[in-house]
PDB file of N, CA and C in Angstrom:
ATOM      1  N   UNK A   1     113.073  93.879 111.904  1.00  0.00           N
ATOM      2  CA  UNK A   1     111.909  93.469 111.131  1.00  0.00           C
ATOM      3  C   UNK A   1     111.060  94.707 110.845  1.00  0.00           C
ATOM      4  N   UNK A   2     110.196  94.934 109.930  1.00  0.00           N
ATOM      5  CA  UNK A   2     109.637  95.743 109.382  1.00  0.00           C
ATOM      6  C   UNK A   2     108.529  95.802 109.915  1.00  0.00           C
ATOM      7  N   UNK A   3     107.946  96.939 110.247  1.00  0.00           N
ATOM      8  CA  UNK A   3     106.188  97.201 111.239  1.00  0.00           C
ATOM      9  C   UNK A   3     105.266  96.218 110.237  1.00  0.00           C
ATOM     10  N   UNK A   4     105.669  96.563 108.850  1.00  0.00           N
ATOM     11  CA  UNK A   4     104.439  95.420 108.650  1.00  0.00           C
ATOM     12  C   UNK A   4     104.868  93.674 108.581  1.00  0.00           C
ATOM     13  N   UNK A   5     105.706  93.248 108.242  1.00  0.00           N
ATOM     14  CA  UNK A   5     105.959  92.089 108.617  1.00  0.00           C
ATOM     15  C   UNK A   5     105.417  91.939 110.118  1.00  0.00           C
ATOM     16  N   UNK A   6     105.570  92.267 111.264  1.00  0.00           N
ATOM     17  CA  UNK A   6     105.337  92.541 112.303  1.00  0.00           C
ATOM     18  C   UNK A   6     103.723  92.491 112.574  1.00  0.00           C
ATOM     19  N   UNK A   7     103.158  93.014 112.054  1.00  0.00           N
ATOM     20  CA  UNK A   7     101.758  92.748 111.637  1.00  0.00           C
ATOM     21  C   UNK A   7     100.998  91.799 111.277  1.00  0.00           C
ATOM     22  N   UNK A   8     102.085  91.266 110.230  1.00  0.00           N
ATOM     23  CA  UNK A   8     100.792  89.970 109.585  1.00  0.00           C
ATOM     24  C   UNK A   8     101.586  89.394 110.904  1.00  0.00           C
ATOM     25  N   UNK A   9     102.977  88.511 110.999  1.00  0.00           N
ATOM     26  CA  UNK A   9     103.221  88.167 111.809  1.00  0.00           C
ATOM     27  C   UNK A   9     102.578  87.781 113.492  1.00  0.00           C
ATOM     28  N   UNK A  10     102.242  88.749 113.835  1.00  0.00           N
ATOM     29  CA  UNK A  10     101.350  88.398 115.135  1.00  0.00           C
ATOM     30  C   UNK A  10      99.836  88.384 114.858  1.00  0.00           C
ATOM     31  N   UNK A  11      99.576  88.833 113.835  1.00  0.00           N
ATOM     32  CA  UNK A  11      97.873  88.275 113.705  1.00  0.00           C
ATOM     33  C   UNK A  11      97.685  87.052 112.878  1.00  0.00           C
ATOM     34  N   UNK A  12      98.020  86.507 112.704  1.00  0.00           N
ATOM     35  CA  UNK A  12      98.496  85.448 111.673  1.00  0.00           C
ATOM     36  C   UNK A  12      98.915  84.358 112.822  1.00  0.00           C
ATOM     37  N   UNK A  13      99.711  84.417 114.348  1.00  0.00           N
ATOM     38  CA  UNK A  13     100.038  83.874 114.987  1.00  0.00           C
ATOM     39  C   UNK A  13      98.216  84.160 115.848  1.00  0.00           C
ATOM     40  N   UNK A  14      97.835  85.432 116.446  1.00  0.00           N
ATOM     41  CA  UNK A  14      96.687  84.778 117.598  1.00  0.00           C
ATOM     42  C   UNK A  14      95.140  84.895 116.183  1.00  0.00           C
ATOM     43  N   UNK A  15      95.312  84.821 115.315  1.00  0.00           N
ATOM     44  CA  UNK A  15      93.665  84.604 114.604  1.00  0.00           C
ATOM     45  C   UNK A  15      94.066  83.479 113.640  1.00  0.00           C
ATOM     46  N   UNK A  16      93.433  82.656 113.041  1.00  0.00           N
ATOM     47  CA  UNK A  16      93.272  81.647 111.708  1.00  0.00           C
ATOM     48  C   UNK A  16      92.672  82.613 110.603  1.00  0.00           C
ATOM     49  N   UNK A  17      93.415  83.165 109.976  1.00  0.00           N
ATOM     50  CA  UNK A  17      92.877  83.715 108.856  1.00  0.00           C
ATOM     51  C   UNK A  17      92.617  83.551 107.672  1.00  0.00           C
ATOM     52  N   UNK A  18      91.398  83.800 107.556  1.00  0.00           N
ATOM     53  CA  UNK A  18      91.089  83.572 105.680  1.00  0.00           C
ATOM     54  C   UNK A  18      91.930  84.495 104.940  1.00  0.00           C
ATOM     55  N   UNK A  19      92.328  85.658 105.297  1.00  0.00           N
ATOM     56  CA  UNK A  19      92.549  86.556 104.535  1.00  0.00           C
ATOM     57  C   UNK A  19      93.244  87.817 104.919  1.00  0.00           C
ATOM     58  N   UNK A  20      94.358  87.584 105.245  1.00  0.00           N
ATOM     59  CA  UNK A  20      95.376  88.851 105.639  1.00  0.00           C
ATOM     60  C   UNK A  20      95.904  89.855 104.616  1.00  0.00           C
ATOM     61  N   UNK A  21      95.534  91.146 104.563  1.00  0.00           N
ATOM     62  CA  UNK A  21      96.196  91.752 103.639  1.00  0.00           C
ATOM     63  C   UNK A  21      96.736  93.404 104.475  1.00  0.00           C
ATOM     64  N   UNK A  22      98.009  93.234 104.570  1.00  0.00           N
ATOM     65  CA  UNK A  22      98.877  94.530 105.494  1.00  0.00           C
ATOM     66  C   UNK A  22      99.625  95.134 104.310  1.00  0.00           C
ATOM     67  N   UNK A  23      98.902  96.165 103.980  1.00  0.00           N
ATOM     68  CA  UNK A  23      99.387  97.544 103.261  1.00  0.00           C
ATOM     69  C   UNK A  23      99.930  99.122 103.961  1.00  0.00           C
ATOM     70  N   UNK A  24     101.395  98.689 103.704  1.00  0.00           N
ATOM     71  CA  UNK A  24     101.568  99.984 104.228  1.00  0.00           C
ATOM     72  C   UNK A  24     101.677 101.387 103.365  1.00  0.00           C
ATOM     73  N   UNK A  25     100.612 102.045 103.546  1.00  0.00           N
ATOM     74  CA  UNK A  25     100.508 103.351 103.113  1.00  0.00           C
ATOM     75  C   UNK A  25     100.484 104.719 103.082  1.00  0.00           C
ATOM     76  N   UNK A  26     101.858 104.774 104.124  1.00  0.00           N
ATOM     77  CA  UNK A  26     102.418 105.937 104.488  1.00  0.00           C
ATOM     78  C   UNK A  26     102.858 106.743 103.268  1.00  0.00           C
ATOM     79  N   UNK A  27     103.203 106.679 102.448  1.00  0.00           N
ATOM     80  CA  UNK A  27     103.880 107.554 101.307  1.00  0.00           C
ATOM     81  C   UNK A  27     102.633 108.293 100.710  1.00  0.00           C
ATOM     82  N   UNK A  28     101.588 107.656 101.233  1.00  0.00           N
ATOM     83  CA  UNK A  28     100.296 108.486 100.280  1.00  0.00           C
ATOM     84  C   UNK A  28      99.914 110.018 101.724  1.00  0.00           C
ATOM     85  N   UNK A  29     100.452 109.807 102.598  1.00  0.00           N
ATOM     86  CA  UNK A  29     100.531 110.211 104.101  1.00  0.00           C
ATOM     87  C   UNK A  29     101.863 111.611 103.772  1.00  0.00           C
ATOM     88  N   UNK A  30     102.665 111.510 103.342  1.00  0.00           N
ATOM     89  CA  UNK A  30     103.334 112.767 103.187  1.00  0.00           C
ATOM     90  C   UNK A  30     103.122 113.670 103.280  1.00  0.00           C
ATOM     91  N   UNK A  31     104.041 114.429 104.635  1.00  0.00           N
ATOM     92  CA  UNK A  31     103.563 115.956 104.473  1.00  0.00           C
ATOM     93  C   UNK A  31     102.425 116.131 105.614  1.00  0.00           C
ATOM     94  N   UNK A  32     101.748 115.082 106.067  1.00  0.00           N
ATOM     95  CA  UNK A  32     100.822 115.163 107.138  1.00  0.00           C
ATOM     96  C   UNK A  32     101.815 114.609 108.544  1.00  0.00           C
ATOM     97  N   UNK A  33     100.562 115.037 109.584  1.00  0.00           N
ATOM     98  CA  UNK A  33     101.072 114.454 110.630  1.00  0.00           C
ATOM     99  C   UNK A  33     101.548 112.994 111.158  1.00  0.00           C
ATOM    100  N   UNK A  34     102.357 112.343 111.773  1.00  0.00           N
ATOM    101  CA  UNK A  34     102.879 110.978 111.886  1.00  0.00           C
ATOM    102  C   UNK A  34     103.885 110.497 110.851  1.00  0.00           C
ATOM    103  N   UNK A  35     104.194 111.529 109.812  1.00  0.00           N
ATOM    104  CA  UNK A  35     104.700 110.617 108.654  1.00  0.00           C
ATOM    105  C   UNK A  35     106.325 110.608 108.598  1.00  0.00           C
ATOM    106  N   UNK A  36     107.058 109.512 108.607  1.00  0.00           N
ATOM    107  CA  UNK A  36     108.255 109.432 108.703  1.00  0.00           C
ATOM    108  C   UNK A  36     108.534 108.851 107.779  1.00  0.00           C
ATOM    109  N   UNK A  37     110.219 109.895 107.075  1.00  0.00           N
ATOM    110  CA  UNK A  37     110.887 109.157 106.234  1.00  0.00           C
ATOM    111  C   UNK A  37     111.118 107.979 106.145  1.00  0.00           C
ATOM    112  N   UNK A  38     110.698 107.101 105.182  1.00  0.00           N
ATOM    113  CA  UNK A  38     110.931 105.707 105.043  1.00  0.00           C
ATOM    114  C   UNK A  38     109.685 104.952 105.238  1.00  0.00           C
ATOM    115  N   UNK A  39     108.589 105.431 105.428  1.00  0.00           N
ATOM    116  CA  UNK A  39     107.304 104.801 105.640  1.00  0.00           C
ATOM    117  C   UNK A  39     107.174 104.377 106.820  1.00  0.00           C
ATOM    118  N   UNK A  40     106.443 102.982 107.021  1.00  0.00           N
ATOM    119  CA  UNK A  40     106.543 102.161 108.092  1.00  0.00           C
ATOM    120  C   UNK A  40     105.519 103.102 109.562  1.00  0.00           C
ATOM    121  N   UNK A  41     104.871 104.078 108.892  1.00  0.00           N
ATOM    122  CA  UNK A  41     103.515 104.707 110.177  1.00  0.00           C
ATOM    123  C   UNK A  41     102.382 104.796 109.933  1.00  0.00           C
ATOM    124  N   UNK A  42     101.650 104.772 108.516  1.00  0.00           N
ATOM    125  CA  UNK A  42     100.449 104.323 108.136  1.00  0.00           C
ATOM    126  C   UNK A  42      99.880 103.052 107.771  1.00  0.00           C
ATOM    127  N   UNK A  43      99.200 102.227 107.822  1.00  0.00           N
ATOM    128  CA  UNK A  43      98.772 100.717 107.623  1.00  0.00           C
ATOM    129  C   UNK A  43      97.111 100.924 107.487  1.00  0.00           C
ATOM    130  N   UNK A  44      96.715 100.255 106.323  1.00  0.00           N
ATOM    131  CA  UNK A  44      95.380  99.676 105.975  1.00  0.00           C
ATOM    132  C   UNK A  44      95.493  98.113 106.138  1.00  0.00           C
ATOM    133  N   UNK A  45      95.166  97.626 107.272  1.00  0.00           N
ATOM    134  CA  UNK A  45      95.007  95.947 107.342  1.00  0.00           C
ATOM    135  C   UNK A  45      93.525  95.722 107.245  1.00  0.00           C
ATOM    136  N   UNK A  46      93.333  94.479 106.412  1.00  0.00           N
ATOM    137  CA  UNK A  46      92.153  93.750 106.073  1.00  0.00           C
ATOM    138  C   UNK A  46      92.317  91.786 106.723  1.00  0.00           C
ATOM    139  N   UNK A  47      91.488  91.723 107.311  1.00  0.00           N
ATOM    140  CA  UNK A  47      91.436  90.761 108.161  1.00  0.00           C
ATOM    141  C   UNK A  47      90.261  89.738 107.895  1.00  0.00           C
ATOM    142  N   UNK A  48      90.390  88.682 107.755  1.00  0.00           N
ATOM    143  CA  UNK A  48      88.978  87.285 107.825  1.00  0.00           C
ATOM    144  C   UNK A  48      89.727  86.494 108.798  1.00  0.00           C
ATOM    145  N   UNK A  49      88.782  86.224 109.869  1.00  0.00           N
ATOM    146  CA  UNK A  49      89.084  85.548 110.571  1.00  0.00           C
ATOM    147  C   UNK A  49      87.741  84.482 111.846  1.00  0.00           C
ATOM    148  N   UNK A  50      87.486  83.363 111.544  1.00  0.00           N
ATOM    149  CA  UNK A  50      86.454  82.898 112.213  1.00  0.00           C
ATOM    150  C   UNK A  50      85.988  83.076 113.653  1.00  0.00           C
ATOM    151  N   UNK A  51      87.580  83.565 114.642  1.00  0.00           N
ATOM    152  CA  UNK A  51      87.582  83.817 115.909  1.00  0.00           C
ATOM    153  C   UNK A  51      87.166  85.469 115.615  1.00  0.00           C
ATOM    154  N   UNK A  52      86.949  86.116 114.920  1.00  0.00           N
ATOM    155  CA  UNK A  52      86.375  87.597 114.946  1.00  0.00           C
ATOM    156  C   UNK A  52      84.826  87.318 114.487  1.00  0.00           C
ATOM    157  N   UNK A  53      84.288  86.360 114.246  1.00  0.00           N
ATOM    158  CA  UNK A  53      82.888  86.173 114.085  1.00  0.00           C
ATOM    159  C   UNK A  53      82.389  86.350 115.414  1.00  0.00           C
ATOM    160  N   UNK A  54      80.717  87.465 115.227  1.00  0.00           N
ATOM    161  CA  UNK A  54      79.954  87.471 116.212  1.00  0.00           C
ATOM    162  C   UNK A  54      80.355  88.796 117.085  1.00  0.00           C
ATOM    163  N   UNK A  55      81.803  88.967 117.071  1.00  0.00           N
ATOM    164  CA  UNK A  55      82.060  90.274 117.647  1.00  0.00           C
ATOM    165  C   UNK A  55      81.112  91.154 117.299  1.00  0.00           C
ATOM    166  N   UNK A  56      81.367  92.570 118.026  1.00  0.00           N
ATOM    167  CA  UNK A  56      80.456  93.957 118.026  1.00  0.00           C
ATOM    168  C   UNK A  56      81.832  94.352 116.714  1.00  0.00           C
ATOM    169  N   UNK A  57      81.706  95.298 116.340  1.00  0.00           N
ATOM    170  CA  UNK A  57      82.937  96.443 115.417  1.00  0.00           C
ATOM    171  C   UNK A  57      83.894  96.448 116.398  1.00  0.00           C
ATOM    172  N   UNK A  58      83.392  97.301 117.916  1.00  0.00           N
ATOM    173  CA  UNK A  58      84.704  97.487 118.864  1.00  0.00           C
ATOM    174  C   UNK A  58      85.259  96.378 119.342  1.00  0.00           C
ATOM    175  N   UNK A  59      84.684  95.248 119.269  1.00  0.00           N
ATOM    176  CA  UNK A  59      85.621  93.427 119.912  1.00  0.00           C
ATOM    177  C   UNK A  59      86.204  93.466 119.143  1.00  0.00           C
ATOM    178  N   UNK A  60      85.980  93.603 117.843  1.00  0.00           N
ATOM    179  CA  UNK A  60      86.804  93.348 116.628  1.00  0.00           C
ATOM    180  C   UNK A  60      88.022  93.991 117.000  1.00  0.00           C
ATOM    181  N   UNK A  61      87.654  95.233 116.848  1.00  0.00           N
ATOM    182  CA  UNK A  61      89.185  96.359 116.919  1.00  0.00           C
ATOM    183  C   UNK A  61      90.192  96.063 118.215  1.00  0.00           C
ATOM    184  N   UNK A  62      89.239  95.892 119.645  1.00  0.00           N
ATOM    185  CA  UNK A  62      89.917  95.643 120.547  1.00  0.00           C
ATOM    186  C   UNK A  62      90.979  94.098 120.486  1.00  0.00           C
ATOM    187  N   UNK A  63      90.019  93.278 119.467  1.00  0.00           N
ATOM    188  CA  UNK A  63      91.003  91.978 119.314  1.00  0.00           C
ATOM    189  C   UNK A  63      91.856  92.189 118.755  1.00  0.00           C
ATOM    190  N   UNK A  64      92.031  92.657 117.852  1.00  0.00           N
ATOM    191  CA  UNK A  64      93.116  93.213 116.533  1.00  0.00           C
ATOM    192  C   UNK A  64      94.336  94.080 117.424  1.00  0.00           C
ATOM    193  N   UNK A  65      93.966  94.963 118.293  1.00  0.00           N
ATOM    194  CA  UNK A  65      94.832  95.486 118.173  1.00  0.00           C
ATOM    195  C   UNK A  65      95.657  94.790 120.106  1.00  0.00           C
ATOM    196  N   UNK A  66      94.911  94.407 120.891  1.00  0.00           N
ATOM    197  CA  UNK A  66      95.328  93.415 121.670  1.00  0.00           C
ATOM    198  C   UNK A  66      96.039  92.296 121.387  1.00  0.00           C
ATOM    199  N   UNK A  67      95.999  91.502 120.089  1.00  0.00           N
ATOM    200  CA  UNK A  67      96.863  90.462 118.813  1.00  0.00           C
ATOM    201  C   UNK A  67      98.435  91.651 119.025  1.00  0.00           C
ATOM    202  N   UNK A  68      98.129  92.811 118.330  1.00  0.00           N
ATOM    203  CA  UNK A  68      99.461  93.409 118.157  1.00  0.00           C
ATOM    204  C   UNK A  68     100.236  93.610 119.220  1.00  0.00           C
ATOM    205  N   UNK A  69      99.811  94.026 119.895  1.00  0.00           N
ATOM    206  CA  UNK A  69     100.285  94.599 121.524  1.00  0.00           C
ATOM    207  C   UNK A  69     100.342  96.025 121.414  1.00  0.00           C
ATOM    208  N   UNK A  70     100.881  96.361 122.688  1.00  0.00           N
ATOM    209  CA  UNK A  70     100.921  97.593 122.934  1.00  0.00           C
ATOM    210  C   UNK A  70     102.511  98.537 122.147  1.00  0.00           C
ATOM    211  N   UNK A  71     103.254  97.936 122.522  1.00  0.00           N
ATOM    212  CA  UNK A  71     104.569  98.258 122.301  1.00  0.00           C
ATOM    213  C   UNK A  71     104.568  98.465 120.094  1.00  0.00           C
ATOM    214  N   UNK A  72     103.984  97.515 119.161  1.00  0.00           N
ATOM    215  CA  UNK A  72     103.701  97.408 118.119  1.00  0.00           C
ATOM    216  C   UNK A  72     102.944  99.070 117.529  1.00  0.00           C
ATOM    217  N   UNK A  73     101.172  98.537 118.348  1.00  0.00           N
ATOM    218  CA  UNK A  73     100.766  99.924 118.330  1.00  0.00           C
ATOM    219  C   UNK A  73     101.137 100.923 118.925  1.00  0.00           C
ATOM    220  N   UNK A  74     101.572 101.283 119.372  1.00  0.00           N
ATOM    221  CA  UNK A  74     102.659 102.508 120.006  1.00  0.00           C
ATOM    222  C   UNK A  74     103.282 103.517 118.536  1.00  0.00           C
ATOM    223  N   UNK A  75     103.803 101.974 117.651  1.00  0.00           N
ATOM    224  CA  UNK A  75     105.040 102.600 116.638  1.00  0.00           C
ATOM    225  C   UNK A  75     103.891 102.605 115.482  1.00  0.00           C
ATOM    226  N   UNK A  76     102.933 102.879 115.320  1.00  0.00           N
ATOM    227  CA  UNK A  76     101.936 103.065 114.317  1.00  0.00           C
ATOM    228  C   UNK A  76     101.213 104.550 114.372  1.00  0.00           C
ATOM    229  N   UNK A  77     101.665 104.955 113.584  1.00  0.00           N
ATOM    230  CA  UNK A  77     100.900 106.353 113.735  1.00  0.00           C
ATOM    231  C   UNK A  77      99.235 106.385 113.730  1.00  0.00           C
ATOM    232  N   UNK A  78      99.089 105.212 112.805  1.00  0.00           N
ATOM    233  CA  UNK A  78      97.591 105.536 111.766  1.00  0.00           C
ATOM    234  C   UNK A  78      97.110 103.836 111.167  1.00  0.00           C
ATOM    235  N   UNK A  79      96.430 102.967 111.735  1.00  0.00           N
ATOM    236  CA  UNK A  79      96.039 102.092 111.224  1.00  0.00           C
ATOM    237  C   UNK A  79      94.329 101.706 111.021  1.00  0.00           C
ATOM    238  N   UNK A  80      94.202 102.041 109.497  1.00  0.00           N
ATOM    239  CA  UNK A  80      92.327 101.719 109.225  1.00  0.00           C
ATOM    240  C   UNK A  80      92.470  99.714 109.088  1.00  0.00           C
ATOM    241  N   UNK A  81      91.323  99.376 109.775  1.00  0.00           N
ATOM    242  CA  UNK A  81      91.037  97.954 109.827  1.00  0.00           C
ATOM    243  C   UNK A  81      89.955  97.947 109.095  1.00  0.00           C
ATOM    244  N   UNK A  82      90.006  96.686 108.548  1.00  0.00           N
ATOM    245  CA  UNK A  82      88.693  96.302 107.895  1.00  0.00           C
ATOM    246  C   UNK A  82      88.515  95.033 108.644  1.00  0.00           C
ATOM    247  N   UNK A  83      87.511  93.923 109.145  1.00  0.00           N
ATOM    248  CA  UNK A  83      87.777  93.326 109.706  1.00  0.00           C
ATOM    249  C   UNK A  83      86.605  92.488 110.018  1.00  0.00           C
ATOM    250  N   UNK A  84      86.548  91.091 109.510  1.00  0.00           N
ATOM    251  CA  UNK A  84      85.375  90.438 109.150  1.00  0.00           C
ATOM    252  C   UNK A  84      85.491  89.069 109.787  1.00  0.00           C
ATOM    253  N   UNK A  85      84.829  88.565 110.198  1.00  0.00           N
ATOM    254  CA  UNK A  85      84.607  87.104 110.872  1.00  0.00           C
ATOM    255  C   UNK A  85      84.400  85.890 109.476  1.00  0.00           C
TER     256      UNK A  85
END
């Protein structure tokens, strides 16, 4: 399965989302550090989700990326969140 399938996949399983959008944008990443042939190490995810309401910024991030696990983020070089209740 593909890192981003993998993505919506488990946040999509622990949040109810209004609004999942997993862009992977490693190819704009070329030539920098983390970047591997074939993509699949940079990600811009955008997130709505009612269980992220009320969080601080860092609950947010810590939920998001606790959703992925460890082993997921591990194989991510570079992921910007946007991430809204």
């Amino acid at each position: 399965m593909r890192v981003e399938a993998e993505i919506r996949e488990k946040l999509e399983q622990a949040f109810t989302t209004s609004e999942l959008v997993v862009v992977d944008d490693s190819e704009s990443h070329r030539g920098h550090a983390g970047y591997r042939e074939g993509g699949q190490s940079h990600f811009n995810v955008k997130i709505r989700a009612p269980e992220l309401a009320g969080m601080s910024r860092i609950e947010r991030h810590r939920a998001v990326h606790a959703a992925l696990g460890k082993d997921l983020v591990s194989r991510i070089h570079a992921l910007a969140l946007d991430i809204g209740g």
